[in-house]
Protein backbone atom coordinates (compact mmCIF):
# COMPACT_ATOMS: atom_id res chain seq x y z
CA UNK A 1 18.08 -21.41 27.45
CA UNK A 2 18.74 -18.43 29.21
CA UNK A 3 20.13 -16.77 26.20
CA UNK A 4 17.05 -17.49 24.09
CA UNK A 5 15.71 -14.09 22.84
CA UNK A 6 14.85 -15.07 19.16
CA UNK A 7 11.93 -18.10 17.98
CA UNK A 8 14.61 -19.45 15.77
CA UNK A 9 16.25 -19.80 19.27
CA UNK A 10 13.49 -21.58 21.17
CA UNK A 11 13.66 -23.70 17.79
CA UNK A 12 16.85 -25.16 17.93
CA UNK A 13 16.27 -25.50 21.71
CA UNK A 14 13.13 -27.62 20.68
CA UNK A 15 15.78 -29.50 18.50
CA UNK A 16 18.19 -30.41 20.96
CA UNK A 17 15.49 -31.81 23.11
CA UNK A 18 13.73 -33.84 20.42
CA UNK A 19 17.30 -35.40 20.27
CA UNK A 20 16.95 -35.80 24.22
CA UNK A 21 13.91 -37.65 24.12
CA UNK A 22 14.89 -40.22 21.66
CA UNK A 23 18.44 -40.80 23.72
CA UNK A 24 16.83 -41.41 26.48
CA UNK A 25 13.50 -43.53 24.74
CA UNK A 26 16.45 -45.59 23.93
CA UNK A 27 18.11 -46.13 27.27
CA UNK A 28 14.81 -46.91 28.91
CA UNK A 29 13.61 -49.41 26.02
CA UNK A 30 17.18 -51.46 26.56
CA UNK A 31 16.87 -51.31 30.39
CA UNK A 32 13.48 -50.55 31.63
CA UNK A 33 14.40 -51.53 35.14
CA UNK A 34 17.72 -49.64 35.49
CA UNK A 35 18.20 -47.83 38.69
CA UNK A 36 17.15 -43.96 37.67
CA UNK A 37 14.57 -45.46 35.16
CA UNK A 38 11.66 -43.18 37.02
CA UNK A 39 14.02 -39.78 36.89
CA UNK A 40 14.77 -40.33 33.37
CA UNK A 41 11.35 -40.84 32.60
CA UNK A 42 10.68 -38.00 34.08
CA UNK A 43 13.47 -36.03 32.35
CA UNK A 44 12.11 -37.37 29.50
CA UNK A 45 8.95 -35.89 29.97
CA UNK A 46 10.60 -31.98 30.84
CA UNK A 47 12.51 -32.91 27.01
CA UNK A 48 9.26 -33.87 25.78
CA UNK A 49 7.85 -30.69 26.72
CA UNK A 50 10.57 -28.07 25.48
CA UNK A 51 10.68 -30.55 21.92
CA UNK A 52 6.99 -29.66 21.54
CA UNK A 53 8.69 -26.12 21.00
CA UNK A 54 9.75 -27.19 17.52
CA UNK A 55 6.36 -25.50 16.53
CA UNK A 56 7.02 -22.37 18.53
CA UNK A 57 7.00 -19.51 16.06
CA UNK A 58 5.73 -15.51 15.70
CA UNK A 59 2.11 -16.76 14.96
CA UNK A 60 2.14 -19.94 17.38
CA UNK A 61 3.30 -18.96 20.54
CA UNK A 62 0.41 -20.94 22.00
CA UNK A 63 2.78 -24.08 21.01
CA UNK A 64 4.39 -23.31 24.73
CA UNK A 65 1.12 -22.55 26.64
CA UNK A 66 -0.21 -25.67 25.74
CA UNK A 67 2.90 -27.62 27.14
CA UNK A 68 3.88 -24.90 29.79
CA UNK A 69 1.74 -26.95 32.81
CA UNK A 70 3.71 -30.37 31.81
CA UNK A 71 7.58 -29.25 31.40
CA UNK A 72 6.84 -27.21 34.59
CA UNK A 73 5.36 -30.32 36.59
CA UNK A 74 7.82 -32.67 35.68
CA UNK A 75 10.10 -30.01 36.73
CA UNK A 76 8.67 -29.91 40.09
CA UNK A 77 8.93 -34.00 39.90
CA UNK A 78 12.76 -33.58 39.32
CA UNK A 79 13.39 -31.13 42.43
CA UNK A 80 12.25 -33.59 44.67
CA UNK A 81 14.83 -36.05 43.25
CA UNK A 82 17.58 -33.58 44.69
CA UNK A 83 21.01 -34.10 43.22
CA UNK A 84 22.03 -34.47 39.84
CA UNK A 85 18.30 -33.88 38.96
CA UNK A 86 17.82 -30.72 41.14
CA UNK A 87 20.13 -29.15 38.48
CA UNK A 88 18.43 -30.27 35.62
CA UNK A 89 15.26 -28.80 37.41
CA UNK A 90 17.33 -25.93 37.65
CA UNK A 91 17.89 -24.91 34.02
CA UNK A 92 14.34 -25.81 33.27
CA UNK A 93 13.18 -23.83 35.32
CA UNK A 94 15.46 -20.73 33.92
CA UNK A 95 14.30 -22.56 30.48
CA UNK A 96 10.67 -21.65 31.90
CA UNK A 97 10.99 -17.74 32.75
CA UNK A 98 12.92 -17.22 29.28
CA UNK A 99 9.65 -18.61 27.50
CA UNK A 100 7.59 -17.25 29.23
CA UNK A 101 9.30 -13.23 28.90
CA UNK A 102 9.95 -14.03 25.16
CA UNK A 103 6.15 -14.87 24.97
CA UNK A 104 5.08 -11.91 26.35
CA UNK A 105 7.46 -10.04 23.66
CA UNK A 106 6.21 -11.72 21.07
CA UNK A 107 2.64 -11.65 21.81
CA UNK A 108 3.09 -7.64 22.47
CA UNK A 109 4.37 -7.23 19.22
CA UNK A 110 2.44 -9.24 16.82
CA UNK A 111 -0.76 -7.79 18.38
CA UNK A 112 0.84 -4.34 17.43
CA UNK A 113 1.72 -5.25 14.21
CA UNK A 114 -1.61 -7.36 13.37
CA UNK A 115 -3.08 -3.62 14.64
CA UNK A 116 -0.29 -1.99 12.03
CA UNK A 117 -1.71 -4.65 9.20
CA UNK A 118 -5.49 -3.78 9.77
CA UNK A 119 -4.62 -0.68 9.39
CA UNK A 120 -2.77 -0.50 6.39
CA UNK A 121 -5.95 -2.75 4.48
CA UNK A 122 -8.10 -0.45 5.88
CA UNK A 123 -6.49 2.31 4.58
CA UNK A 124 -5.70 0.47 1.45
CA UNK A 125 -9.82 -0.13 0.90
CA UNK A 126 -10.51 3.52 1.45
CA UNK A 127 -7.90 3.96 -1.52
CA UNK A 128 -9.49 1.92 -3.90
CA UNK A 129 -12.52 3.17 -3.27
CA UNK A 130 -10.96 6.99 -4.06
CA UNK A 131 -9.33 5.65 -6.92
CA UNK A 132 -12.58 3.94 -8.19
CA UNK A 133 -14.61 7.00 -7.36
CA UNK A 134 -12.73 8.88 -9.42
CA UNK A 135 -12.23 7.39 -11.96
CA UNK A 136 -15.94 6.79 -12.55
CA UNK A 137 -16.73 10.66 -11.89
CA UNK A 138 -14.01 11.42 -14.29
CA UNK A 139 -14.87 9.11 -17.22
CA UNK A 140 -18.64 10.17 -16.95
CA UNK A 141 -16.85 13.86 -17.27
CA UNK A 142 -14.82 12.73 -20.71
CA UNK A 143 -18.37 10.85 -22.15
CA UNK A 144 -19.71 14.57 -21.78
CA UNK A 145 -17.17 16.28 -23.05
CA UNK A 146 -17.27 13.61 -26.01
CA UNK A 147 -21.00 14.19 -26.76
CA UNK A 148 -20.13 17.82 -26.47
CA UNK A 149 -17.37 17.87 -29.35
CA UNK A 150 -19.77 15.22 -30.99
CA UNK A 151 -22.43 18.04 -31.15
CA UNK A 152 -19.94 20.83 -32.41
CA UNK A 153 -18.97 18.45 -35.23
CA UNK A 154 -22.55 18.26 -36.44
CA UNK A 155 -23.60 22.11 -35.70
CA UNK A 156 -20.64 22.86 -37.87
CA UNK A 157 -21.70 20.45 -40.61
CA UNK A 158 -25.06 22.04 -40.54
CA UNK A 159 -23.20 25.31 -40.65
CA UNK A 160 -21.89 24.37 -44.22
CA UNK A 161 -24.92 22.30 -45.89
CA UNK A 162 -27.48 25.42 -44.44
CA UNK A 163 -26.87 29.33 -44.41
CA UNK A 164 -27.26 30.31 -40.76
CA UNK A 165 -27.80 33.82 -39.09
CA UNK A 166 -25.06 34.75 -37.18
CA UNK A 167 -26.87 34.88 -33.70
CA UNK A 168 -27.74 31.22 -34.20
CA UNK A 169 -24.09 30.54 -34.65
CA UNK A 170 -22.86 33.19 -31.88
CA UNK A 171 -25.65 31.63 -29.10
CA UNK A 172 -24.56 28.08 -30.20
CA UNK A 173 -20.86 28.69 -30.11
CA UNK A 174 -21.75 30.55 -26.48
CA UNK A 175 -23.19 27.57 -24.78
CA UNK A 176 -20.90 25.24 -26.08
CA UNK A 177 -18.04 27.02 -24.61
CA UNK A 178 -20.30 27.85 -21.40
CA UNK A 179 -20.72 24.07 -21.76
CA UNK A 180 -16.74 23.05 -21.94
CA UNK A 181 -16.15 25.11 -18.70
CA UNK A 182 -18.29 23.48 -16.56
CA UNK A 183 -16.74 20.14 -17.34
CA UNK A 184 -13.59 21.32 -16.94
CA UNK A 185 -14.41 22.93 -13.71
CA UNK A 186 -16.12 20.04 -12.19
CA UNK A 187 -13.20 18.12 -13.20
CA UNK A 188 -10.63 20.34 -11.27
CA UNK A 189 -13.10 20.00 -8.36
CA UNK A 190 -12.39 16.02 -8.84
CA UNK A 191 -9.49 14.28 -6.15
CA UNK A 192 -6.96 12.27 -8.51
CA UNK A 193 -4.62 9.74 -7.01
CA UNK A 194 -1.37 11.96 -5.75
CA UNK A 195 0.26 10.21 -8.96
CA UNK A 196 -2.07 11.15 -11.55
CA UNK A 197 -2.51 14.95 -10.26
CA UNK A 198 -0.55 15.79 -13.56
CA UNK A 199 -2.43 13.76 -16.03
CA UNK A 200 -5.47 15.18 -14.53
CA UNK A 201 -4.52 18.42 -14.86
CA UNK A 202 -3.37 18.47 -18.26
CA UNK A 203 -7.28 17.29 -19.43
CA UNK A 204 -8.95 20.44 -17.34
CA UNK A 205 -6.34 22.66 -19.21
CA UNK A 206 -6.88 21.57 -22.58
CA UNK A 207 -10.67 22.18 -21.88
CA UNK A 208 -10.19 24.80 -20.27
CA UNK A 209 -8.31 26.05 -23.58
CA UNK A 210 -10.84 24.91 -25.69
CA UNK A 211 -13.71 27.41 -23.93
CA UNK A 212 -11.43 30.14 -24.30
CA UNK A 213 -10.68 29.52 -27.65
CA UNK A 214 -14.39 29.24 -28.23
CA UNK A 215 -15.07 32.60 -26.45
CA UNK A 216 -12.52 34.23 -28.56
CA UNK A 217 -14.27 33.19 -31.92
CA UNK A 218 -17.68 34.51 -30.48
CA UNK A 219 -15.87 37.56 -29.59
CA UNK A 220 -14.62 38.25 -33.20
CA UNK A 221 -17.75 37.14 -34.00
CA UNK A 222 -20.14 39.68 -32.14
CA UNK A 223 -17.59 42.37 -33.72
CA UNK A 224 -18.90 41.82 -36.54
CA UNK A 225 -20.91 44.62 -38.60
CA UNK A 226 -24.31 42.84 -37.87
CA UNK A 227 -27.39 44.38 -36.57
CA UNK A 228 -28.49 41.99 -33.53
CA UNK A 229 -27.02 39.10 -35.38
CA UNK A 230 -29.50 39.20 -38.22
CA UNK A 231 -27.29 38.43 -41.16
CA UNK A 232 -25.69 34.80 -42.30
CA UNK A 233 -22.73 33.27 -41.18
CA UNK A 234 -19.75 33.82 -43.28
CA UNK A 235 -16.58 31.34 -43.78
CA UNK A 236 -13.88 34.18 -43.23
CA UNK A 237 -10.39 34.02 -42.22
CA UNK A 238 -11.58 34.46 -38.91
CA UNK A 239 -13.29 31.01 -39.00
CA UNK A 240 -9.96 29.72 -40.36
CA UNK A 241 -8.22 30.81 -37.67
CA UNK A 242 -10.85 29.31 -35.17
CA UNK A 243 -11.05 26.02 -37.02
CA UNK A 244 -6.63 25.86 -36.70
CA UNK A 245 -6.80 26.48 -32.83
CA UNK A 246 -9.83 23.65 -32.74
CA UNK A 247 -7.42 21.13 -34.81
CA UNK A 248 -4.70 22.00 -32.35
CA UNK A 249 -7.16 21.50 -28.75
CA UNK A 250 -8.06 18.25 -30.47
CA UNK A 251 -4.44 17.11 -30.67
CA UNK A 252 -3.71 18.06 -27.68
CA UNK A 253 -6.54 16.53 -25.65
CA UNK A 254 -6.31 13.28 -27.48
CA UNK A 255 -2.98 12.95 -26.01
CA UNK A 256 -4.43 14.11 -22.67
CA UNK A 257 -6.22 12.03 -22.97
CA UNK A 258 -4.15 8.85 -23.71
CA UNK A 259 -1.73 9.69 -21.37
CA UNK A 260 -4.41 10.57 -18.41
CA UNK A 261 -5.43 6.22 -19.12
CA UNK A 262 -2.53 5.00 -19.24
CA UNK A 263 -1.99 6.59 -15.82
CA UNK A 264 -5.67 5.88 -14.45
CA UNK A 265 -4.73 2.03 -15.85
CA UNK A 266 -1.44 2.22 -13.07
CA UNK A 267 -3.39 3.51 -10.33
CA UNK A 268 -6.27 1.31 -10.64
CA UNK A 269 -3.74 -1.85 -10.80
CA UNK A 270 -1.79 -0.09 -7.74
CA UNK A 271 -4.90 -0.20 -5.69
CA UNK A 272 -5.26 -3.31 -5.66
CA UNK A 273 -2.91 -4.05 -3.22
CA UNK A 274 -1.82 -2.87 0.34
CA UNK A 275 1.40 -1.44 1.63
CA UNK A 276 1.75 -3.81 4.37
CA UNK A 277 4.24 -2.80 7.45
CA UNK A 278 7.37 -5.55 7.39
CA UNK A 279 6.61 -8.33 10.28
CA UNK A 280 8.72 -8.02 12.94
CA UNK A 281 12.08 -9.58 13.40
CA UNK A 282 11.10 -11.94 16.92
């Protein structure tokens, strides 16, 4: 017993004395009167203790506390036997300051790593949370910048079915890129998961893009020979080009886009668990 420095150990320990027990159960049930019958009894009783040991593990060290007080007073019981039995009392009580070091061990260190496994859940919960925080902020974000290219699309089918003056389109056309930019720079002010910092990116970009592209049209628009913007709209090849670089932000946020939920679906699923420390090897 000496050598025990594993559970698995005290285990098969707890195994050979089970077989003990029932060896000497047997003795003393043919011969209940044999000369020794007390002292086996006795030694019996240490056996008992030490099989009780079978449920000894990482999480149950209490499996020796709880028998600690017998094995160690039938111990006592065998000393005063002398002899053959003083030996026996011997290795038991070797067999008692092994258990009781390895206890101490093992208690030490599952309290540390119980400590190590709080920890990680802890900081797992404060994780999910982040993750769910942002990806609430950032899909209340996208809704805006939805209604936003929702409102475009009908300001530029009013521009067709009604002749407009040019400072109605050019203050529109100025707020709705004004508009874009503050989306896209609350968004960069957002915290994605570490994983997703590229996916998140690539959506403030393309928004980003889309207000410049915006202010460029309003720029070519305010060039134009118009005295404070009181003349109508036309449909020139500057509009053409605007209308191509629109078709192209579209195409390129919708894949944003895509790709930016297909990566908030991973986190979100990752979240949901904790990166729990391995249990030690006792």
């Amino acid at each position: 017993m000496s050598g025990a420095q594993s559970t698995e150990v005290v285990q098969q320990v707890a195994d050979d004395a089970a077989t003990q027990v029932t060896a000497i159960d047997a003795t003393l049930q043919e011969d209940p009167g044999a000369k020794g019958a007390d002292q086996l009894a006795t030694l019996r009783d240490a056996f008992a203790a030490l099989a009780a040991l079978q449920a000894y593990k990482e999480t149950n060290t209490s499996a020796w506390t709880q028998n600690r007080e017998q094995l160690v007073a039938s111990l006592d019981t065998l000393s005063s036997y002398g002899g053959a039995m003083q030996s026996a009392a011997d290795q038991g009580e070797d067999a008692v300051r092994t258990l009781d070091d390895l206890t101490r061990r093992v208690d030490k260190a599952m309290t540390r790593y119980r400590k190590q496994v709080r920890k990680a859940r802890a900081q797992a919960r404060d994780e999910r949370s982040d993750v769910r925080t942002y990806h609430q902020r950032m899909e209340s974000l996208i809704d805006q910048y939805t209604a936003l290219r929702n409102d475009t699309g009908a300001f530029v089918d009013t521009m067709y079915d009604q002749d407009l003056y040019m400072f109605e389109v050019i203050d529109y056309f100025t707020q709705a890129a004004t508009d874009r930019r503050q989306i896209s720079n609350q968004m960069a002010a957002l915290k994605p998961p570490a994983e997703m910092r590229g996916a998140h990116q690539r959506i403030v970009t393309v928004i980003g893009d889309g207000a410049d592209a915006i202010d460029a049209a309003v720029a070519a628009l305010e060039d134009a020979d118009c005295y404070d913007g009181e003349c109508y709209f036309e449909f020139d090849t500057q509009w053409e080009q605007f209308q191509s670089e629109s078709d192209r932000i579209t195409e390129q946020y919708g894949q944003a886009y895509d790709n930016w939920q297909a990566q908030m679906a991973k986190a979100l699923q990752a979240a949901k668990g904790a990166d729990l420390p391995p249990e030690p090897d006792l």
